[in-house]
Protein backbone atom coordinates (compact mmCIF):
# COMPACT_ATOMS: atom_id res chain seq x y z
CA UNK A 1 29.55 50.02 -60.97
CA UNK A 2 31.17 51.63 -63.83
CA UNK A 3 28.62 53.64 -65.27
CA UNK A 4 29.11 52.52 -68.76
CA UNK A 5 25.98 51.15 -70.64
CA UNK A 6 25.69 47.51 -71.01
CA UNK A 7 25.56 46.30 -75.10
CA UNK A 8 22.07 45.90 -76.83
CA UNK A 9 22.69 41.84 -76.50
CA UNK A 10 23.65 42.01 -72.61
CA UNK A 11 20.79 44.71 -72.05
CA UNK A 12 18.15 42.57 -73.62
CA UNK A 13 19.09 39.66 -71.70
CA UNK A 14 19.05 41.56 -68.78
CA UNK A 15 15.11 42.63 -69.78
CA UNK A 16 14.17 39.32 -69.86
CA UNK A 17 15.69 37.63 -66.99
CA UNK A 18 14.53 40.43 -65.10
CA UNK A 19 11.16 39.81 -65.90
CA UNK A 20 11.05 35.88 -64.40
CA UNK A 21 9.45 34.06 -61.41
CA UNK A 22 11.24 31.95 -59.19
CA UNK A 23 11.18 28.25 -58.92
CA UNK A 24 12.21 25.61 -56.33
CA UNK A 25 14.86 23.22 -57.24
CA UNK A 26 14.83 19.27 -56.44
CA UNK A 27 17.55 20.87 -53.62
CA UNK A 28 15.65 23.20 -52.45
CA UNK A 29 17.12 25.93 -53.84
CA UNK A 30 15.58 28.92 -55.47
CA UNK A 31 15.82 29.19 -59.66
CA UNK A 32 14.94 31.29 -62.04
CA UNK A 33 12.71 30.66 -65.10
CA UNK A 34 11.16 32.84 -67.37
CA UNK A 35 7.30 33.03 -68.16
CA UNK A 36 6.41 33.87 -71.95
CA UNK A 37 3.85 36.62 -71.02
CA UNK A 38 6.29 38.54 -69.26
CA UNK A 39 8.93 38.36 -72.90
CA UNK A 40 9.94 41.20 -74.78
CA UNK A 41 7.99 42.44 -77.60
CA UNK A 42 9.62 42.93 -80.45
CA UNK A 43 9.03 46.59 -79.87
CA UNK A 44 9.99 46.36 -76.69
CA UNK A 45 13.28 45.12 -77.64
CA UNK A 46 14.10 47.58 -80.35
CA UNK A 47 13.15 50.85 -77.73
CA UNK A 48 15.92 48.78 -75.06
CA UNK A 49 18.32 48.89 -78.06
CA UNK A 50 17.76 52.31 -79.32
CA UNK A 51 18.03 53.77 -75.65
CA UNK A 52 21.27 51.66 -74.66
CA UNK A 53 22.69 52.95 -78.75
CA UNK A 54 21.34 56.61 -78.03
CA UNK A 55 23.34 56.39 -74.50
CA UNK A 56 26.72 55.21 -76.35
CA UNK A 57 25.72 57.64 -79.16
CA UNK A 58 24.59 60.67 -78.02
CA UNK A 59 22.48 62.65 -80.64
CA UNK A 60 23.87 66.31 -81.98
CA UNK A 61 21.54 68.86 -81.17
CA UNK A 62 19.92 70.12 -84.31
CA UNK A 63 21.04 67.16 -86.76
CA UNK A 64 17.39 65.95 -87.48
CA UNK A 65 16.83 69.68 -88.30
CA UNK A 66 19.64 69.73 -90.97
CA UNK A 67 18.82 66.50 -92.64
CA UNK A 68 15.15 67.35 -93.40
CA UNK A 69 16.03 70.76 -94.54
CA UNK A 70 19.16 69.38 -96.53
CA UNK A 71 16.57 66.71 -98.43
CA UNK A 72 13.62 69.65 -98.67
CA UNK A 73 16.21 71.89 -100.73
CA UNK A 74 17.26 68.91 -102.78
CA UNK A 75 13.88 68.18 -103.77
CA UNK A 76 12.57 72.11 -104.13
CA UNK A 77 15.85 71.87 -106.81
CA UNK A 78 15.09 68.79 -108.53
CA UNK A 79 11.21 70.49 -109.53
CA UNK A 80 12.93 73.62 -110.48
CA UNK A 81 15.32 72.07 -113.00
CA UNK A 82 12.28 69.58 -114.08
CA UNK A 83 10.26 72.65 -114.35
CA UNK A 84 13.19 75.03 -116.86
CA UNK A 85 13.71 71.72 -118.48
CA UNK A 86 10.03 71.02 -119.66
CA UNK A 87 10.37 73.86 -122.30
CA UNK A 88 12.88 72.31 -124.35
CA UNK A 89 11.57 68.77 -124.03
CA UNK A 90 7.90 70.07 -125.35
CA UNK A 91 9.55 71.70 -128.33
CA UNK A 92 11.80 68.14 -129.13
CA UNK A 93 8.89 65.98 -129.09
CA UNK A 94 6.34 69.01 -131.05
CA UNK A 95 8.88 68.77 -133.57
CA UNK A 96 8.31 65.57 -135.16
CA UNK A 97 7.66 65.11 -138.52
CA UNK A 98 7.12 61.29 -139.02
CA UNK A 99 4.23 59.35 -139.17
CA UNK A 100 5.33 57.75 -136.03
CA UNK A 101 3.20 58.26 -132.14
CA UNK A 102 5.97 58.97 -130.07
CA UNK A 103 4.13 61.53 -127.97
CA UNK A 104 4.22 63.15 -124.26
CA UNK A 105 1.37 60.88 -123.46
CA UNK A 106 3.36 57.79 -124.38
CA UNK A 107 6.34 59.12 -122.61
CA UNK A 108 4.25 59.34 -119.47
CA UNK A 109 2.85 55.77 -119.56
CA UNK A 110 6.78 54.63 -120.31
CA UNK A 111 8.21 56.31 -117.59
CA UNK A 112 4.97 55.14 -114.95
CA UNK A 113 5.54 51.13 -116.25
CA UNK A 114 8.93 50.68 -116.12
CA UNK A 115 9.25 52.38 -112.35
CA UNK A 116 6.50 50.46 -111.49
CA UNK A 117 8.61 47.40 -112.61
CA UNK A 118 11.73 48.30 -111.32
CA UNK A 119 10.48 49.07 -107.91
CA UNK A 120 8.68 46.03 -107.32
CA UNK A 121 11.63 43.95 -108.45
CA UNK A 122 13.97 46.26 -105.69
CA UNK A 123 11.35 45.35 -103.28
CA UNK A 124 11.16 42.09 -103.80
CA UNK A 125 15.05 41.51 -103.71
CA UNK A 126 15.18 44.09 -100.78
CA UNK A 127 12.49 43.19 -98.78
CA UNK A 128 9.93 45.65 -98.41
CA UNK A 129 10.10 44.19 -94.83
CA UNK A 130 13.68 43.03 -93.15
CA UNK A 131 15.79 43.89 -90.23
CA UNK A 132 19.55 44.96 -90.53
CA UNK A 133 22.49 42.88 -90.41
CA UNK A 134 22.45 42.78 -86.65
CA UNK A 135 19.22 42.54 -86.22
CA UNK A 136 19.04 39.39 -87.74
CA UNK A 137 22.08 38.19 -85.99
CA UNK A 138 20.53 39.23 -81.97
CA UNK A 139 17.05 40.15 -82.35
CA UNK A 140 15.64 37.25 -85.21
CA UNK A 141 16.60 34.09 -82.59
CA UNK A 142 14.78 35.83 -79.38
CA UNK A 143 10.89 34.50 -79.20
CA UNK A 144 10.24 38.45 -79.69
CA UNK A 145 7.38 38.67 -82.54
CA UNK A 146 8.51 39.80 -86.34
CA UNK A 147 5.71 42.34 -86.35
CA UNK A 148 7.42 44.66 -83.75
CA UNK A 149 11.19 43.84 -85.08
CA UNK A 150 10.54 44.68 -89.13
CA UNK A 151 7.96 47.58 -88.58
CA UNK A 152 10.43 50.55 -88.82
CA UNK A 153 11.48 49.42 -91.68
CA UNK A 154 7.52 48.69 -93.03
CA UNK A 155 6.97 52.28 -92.51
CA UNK A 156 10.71 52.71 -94.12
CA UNK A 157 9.26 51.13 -97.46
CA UNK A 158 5.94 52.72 -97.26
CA UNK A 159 7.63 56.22 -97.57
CA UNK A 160 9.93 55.44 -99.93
CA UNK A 161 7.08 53.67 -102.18
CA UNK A 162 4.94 56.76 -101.81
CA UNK A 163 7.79 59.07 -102.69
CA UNK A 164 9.30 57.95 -105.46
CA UNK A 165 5.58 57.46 -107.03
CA UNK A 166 5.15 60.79 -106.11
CA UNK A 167 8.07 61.62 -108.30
CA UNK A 168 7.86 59.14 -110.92
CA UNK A 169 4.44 60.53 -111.19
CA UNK A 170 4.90 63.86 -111.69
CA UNK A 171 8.04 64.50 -113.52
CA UNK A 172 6.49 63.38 -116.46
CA UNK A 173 3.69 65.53 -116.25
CA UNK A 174 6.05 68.92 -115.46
CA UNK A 175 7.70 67.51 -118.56
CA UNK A 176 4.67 67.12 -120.67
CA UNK A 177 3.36 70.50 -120.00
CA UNK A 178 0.60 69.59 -117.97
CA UNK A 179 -0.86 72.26 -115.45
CA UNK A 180 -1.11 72.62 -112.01
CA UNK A 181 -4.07 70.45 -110.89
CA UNK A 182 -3.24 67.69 -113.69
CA UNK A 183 0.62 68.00 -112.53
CA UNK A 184 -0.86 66.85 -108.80
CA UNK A 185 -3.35 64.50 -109.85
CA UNK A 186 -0.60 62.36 -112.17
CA UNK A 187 1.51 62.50 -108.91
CA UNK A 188 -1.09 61.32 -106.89
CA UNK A 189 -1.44 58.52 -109.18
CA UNK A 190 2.14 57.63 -109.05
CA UNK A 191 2.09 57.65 -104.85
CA UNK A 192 -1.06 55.37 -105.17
CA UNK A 193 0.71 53.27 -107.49
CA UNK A 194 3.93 53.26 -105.22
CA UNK A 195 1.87 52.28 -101.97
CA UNK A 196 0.04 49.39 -103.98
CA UNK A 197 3.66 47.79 -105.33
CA UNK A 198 5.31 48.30 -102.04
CA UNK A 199 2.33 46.75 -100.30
CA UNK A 200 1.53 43.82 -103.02
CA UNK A 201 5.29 42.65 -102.79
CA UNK A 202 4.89 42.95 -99.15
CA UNK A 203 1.88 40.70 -98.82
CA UNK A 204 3.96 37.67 -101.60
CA UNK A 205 7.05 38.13 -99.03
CA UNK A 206 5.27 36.99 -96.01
CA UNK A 207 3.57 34.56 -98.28
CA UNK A 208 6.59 32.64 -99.09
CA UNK A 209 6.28 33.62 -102.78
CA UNK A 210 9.17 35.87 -102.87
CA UNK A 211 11.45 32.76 -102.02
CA UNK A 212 10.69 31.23 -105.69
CA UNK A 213 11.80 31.35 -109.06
CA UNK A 214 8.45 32.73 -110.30
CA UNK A 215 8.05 36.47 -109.11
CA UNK A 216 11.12 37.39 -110.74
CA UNK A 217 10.46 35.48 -114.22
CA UNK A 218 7.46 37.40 -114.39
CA UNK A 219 9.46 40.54 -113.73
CA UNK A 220 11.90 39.62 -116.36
CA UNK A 221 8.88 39.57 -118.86
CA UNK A 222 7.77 42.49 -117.67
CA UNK A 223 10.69 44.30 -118.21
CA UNK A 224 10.87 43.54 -121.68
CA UNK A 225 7.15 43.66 -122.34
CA UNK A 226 7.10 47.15 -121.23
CA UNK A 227 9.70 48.59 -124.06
CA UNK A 228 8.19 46.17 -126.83
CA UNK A 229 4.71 47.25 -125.76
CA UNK A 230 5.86 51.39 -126.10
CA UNK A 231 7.32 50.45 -129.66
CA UNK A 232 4.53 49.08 -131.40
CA UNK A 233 2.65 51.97 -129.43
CA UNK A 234 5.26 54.22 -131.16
CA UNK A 235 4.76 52.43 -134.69
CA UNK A 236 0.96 51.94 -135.19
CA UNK A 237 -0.52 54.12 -132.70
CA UNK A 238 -1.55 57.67 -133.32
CA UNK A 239 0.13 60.12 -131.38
CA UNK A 240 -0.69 60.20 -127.74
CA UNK A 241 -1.22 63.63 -126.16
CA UNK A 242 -0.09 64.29 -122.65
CA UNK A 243 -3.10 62.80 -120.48
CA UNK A 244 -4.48 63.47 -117.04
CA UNK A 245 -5.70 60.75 -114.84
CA UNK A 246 -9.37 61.07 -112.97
CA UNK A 247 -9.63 61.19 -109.50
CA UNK A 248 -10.97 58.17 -109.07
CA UNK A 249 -8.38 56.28 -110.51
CA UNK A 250 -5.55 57.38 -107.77
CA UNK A 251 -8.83 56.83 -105.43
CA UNK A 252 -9.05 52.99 -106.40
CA UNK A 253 -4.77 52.51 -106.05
CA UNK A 254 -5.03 54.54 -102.70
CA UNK A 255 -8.03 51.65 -101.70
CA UNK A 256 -6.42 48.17 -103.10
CA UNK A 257 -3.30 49.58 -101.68
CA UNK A 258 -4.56 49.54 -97.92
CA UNK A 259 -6.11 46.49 -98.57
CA UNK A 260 -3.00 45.11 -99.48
CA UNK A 261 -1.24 46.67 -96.50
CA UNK A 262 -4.22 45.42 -94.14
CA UNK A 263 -3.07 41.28 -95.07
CA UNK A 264 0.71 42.38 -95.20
CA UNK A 265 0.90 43.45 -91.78
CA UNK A 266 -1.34 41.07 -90.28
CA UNK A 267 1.23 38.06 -91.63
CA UNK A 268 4.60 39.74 -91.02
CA UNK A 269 4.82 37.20 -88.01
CA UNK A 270 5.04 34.63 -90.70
CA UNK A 271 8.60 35.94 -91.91
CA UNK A 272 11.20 33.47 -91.22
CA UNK A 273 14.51 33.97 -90.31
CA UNK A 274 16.23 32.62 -93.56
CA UNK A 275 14.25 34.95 -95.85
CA UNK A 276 15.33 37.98 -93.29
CA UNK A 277 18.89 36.85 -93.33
CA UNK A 278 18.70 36.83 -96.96
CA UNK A 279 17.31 40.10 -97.32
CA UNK A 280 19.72 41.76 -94.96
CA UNK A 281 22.62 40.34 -96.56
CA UNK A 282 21.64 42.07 -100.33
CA UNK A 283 20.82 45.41 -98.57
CA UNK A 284 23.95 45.05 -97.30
CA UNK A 285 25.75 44.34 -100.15
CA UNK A 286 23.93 46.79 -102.21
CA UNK A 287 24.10 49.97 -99.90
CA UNK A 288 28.11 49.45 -99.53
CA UNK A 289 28.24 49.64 -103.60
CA UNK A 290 26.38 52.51 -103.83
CA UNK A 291 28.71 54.19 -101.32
CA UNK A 292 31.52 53.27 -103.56
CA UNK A 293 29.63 54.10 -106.71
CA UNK A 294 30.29 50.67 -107.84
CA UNK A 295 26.98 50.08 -110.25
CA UNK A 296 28.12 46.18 -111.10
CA UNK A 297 27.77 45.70 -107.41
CA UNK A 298 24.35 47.54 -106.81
CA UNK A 299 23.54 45.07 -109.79
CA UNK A 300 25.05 42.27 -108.46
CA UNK A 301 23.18 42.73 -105.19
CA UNK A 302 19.99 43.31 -106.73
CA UNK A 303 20.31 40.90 -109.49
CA UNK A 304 21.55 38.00 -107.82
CA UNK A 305 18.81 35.98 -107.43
CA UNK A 306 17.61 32.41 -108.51
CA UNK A 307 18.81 31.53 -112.00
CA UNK A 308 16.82 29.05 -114.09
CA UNK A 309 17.65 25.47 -113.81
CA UNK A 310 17.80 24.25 -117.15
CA UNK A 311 21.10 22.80 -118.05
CA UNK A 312 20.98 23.24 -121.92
CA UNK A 313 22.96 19.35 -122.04
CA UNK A 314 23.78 19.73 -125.81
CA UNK A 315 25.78 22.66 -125.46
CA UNK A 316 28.73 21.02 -123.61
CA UNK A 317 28.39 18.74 -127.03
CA UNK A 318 29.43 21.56 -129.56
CA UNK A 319 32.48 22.30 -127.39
CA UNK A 320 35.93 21.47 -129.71
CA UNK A 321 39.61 22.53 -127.78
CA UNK A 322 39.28 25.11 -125.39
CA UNK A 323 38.51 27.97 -127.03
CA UNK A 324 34.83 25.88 -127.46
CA UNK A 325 34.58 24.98 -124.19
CA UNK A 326 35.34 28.68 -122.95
CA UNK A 327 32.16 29.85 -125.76
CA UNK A 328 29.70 27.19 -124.56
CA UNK A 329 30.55 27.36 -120.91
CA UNK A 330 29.45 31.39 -121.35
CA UNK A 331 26.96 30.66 -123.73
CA UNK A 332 24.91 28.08 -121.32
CA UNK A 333 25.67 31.18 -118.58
CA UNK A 334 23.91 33.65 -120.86
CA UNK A 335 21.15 30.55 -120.86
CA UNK A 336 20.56 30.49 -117.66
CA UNK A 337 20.04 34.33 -117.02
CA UNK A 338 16.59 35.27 -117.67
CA UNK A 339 17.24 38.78 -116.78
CA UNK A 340 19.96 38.87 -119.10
CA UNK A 341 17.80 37.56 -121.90
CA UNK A 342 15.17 40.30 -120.84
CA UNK A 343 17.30 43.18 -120.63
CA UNK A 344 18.62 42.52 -124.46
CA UNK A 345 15.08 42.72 -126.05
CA UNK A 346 14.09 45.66 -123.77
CA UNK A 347 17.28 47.09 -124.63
CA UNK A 348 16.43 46.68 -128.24
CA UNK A 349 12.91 47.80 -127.97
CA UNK A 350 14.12 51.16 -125.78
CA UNK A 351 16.28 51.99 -128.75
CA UNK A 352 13.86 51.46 -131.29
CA UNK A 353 11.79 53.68 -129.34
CA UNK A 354 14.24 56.44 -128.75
CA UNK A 355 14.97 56.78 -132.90
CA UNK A 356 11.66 58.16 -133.02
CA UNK A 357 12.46 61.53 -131.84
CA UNK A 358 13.70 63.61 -134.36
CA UNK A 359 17.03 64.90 -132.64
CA UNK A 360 18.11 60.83 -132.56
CA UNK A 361 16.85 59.64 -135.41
CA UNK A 362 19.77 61.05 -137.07
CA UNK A 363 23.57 62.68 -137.02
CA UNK A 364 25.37 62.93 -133.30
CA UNK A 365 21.86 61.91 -131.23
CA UNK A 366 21.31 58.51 -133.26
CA UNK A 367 25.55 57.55 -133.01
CA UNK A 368 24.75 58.25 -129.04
CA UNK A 369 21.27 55.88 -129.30
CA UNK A 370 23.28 53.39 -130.99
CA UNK A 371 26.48 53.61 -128.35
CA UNK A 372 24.22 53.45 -125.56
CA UNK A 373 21.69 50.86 -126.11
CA UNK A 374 24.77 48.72 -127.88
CA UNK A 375 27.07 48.88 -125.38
CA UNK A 376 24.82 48.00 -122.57
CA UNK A 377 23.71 45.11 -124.65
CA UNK A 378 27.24 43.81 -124.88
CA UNK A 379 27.29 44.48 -120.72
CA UNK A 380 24.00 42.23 -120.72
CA UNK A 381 26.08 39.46 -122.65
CA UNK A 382 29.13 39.48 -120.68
CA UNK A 383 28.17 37.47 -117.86
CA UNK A 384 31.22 35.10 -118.05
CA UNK A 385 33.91 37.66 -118.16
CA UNK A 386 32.28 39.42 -115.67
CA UNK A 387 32.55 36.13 -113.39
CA UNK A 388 35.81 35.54 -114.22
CA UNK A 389 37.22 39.31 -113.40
CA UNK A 390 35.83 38.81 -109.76
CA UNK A 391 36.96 35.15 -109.17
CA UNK A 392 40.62 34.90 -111.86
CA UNK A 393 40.79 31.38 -110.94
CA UNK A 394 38.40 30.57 -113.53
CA UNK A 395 40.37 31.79 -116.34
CA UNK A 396 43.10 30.03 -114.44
CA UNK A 397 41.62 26.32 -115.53
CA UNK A 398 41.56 27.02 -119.01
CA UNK A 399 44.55 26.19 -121.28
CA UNK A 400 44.93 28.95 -122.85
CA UNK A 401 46.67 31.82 -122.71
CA UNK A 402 45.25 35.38 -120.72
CA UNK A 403 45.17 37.20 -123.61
CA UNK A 404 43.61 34.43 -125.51
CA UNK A 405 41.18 33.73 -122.63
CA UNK A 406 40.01 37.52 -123.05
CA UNK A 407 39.73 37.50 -126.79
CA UNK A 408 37.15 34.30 -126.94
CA UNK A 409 35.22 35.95 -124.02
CA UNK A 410 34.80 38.68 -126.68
CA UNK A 411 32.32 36.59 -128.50
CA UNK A 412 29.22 36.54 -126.37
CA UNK A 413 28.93 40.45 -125.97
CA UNK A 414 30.01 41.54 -129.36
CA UNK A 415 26.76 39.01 -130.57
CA UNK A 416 24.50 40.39 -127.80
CA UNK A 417 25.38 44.04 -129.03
CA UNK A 418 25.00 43.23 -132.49
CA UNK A 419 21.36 41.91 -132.04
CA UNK A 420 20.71 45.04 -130.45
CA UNK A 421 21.99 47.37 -132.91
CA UNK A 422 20.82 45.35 -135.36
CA UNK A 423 16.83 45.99 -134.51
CA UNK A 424 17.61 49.93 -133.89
CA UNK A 425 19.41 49.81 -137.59
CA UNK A 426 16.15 48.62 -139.05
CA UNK A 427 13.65 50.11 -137.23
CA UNK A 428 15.29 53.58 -137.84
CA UNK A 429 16.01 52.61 -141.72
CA UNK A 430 20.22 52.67 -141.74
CA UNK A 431 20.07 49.49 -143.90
CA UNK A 432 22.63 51.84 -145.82
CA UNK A 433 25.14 51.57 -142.94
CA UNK A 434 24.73 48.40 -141.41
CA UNK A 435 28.63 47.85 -142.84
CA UNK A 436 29.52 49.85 -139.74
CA UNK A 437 27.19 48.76 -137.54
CA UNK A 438 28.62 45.08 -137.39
CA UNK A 439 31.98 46.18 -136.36
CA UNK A 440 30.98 49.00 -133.98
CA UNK A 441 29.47 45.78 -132.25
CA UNK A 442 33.08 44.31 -132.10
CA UNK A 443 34.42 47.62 -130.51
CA UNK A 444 31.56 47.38 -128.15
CA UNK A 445 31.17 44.09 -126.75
CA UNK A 446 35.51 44.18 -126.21
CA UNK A 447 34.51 47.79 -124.14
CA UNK A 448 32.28 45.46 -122.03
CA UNK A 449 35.16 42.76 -121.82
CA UNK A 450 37.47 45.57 -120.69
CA UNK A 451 35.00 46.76 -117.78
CA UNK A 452 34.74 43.28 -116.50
CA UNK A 453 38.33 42.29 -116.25
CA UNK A 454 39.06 45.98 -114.86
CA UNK A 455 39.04 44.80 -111.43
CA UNK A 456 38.79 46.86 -107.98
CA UNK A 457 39.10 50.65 -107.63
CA UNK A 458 42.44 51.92 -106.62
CA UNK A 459 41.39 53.57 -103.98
CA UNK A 460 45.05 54.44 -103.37
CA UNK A 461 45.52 56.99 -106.17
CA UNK A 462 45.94 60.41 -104.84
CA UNK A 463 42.27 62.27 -104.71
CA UNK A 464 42.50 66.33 -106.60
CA UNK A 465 40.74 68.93 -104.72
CA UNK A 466 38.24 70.66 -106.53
CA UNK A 467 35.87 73.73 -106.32
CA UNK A 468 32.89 70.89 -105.85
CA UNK A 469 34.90 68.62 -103.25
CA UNK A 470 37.60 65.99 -103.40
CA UNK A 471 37.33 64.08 -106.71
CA UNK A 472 37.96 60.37 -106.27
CA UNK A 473 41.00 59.79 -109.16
CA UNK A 474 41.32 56.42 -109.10
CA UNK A 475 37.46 55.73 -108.55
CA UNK A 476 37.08 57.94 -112.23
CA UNK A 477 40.27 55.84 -113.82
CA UNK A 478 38.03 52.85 -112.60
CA UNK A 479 35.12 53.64 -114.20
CA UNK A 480 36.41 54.67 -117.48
CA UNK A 481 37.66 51.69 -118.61
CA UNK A 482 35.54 50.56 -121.11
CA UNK A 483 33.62 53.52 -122.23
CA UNK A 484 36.81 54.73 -123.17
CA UNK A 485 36.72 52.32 -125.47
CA UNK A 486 33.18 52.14 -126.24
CA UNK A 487 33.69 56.43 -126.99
CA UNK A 488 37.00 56.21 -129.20
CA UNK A 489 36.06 52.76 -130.93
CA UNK A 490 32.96 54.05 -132.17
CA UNK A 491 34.03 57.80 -133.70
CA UNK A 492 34.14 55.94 -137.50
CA UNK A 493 30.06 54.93 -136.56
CA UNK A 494 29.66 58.77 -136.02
CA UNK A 495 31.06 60.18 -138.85
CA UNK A 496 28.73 57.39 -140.67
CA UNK A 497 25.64 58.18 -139.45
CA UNK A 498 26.72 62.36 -139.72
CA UNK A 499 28.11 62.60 -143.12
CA UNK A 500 27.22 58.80 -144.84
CA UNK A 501 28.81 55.62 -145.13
CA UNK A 502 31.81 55.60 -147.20
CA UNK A 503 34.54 52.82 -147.71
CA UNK A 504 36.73 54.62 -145.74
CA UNK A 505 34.33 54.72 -142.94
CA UNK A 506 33.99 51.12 -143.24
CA UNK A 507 37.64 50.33 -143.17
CA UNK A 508 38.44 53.12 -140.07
CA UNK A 509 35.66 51.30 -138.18
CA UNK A 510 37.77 47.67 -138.78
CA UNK A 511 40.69 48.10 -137.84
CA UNK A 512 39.02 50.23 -134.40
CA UNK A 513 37.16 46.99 -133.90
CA UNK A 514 40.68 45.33 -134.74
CA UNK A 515 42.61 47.72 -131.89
CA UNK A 516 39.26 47.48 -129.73
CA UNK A 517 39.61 43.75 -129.15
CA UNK A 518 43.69 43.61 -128.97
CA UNK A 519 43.22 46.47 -126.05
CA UNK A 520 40.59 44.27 -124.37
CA UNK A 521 42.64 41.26 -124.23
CA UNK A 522 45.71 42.82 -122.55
């Protein structure tokens, strides 16, 4: 004996052979064979791991202490700068002299929709119920049952559901102005409404739904019914007050919710071991890019789900030479992404909404509406050069040059960011400097050509020490390229929409779009 702790494989194999009868042989001999009632749970076997991991790993005294005070402060801070901000935010939306609705109340009903959206589709691509990476690799092919295996990380979901509805549901109402007992009944209505996504996606995963191309079409409309559905609020509606929900409403969520968790539980023995391998693999894809603060990789992870089928056969038709073939090999990509489609118009509709507050329907706050929404547009359109910066073999079969390659990719995102700006241009009545607008959508969509052939972070460049920690250099060099572009590209659209449109304007703004796409394509 050594005294060293066997591995969580070796000790649950010792569990279960320990547990066995013996049998006779045709020789006589004793053997050993296991009995299924004497098995290890799945609970069972995730107590044998954690003891044999908190034996190699001892815990430091005090650590579970630190953690739960360290996440207390963070959120005591987060209400208290909520809370100084509400002022200002009150005053920006009392100010508004249109005829347009774009009130607290409105605000409040955004914010509520499009977290409920988001979170179900980061549950559904997550989970809500999985097992880790090595989980699925020892634990899923034992006979143990999935109910015991995936229930830490049931609760896991649960909390986090209930939390971030807690939030979702009352920063808005801090925001709006609401009091005390309003501020924790709109919160109570967001945790309700967290517990009853978290719980609903739970009960389609062990379903089999989740495993289909449907749930996350129907997200996809969601997400751009949600900002189209807050912009004709915005246009036709009267304005909408900050609102208070009744009791009985968070009392009805709270209800269906259990429900919902009642059939969910009962069927997580249903979960099959593909679905759990799939879902481990995207959390673990997506938690390493948040530790890196890559965001195309979070999206990747999250976003990397079934595509439609449709093959779109008379597109290969309107290819001519290569640069055709390079447009219509993108454009059937574009096609085929749903969720790209979806994220243009909600982009569209988001910055249609936003021009309704006074501060960005005009000067410096409408130039940043227009920036923003247009170059993640272009981003939403630049699925092919985004594919071809993380695999360079595909620009490698085209016959063109690099730099040419880069410059047709261009096409795709500088249309998606023109439709966008486009509908924020007329909704907020520029018609006067739409001559701008068209080639601020050049400068943008080469900014989102830049950021997808920028390639990994050099995570070799020396770090500078700062008063707030070591700052990552050649993570920030990473991450600016792009919005550089997108920031200096765009100064002529500034001084348009701050001072008017003049023909100089108009020719600055060229020949940026003219420098924009020649910096791209290096």
């Amino acid at each position: 004996m050594t005294g060293e702790a066997p591995d969580a494989g070796t000790a649950a194999s010792s569990g279960t052979a320990a547990r066995s009868v013996t049998a006779a042989r045709a020789d006589g001999l004793p053997r050993l064979a296991a009995t299924d009632e004497e098995s290890l749970t799945g609970a069972e076997l995730r107590r044998l791991t954690a003891r044999v991991r908190a034996h190699n790993l001892p815990a430091e005294p005090g650590r579970v202490a630190l953690d739960v005070a360290e996440v207390a402060i963070s959120l005591a801070l987060v209400v208290l700068y909520l809370w100084g901000f509400g002022g200002p935010v009150r005053e920006l939306l009392g100010s508004d002299a249109t005829a347009f609705g774009l009130g607290p109340g409105l605000i409040q009903a955004l914010v509520l929709a499009l977290a409920a959206v988001a979170g179900t589709a980061v549950a559904l691509r997550l989970g809500p119920a999985g097992l880790p990476a090595a989980g699925v690799r020892w634990w899923a092919p034992t006979p143990a049952d999935r109910a015991g295996l995936t229930s830490p990380s049931v609760v896991r979901a649960l909390l986090a559901g209930v939390g971030a509805g807690l939030v979702v549901g009352g920063a808005p109402a801090v925001l709006a102005g609401v009091g005390l007992a309003g501020i924790g009944l709109d919160a109570a209505f967001g945790a309700a409404l967290g517990l009853l996504v978290v719980a609903g996606t739970g009960a389609l995963q062990v379903s089999g739904a989740t495993s289909g191309r449907l749930p996350g079409r129907v997200l996809d409309l969601l997400l751009a019914a949600v900002p189209v559905a807050g912009l004709g609020l915005a246009l036709w509606a009267p304005a909408w007050g900050a609102w208070t929900v009744p009791w009985g409403v968070p009392a009805a969520l709270a209800a269906a919710g259990v429900g919902t968790l009642v059939v969910w539980v009962r069927g997580l023995d249903r979960l099959r071991a593909g679905e759990l391998r799939a879902r481990a693999s995207a959390a673990m894809q997506a938690s390493a890019a948040l530790l890196s603060l890559d965001g195309g990789g979070v999206s990747r992870a999250l976003g990397s789900g079934p595509t439609a089928a449709r093959t779109f056969a008379w597109l290969p038709g309107t290819a001519r030479g290569p640069a055709g073939a390079l447009l219509a090999a993108d454009a059937t990509l574009l096609l085929r992404s749903p969720a790209a489609l979806a994220a243009l118009l909600a982009l569209a509709s988001a910055g249609a909404v936003a021009v309704q507050v006074p501060a960005l329907a005009d000067g410096i706050g409408l130039w940043a509406v227009l920036a923003g929404v247009g170059y993640a547009g272009a981003l939403a359109g630049a699925g092919g050069p985004r594919a071809a910066g993380e695999n360079p073999r595909l620009d490698a079969l085209v016959p063109l040059g690099a730099r040419a390659t880069r410059a047709v990719r261009t096409v795709w995102p500088v249309l998606a960011a023109a439709a966008v700006l486009l509908l924020v241009a007329v909704v907020s009545g520029g018609g006067a400097w739409l001559a701008v607008v068209a080639p601020a959508a050049v400068v943008l969509g080469a900014a989102a050509v830049r950021a997808a052939y920028r390639g990994p972070v050099p995570w070799d460049v020396p770090m500078i020490a700062t008063a707030a920690g070591a700052l990552p250099t050649g993570l920030v060099l990473h991450q600016l390229k792009g919005p550089d572009v997108a920031l200096l590209g765009t100064l002529p659209l500034a001084l348009s929409v701050v001072t008017g449109v003049t023909p100089a304007l108009v020719v600055a703004q060229v020949v940026a779009a003219a420098a924009a796409v020649w910096r791209a394509a290096r």
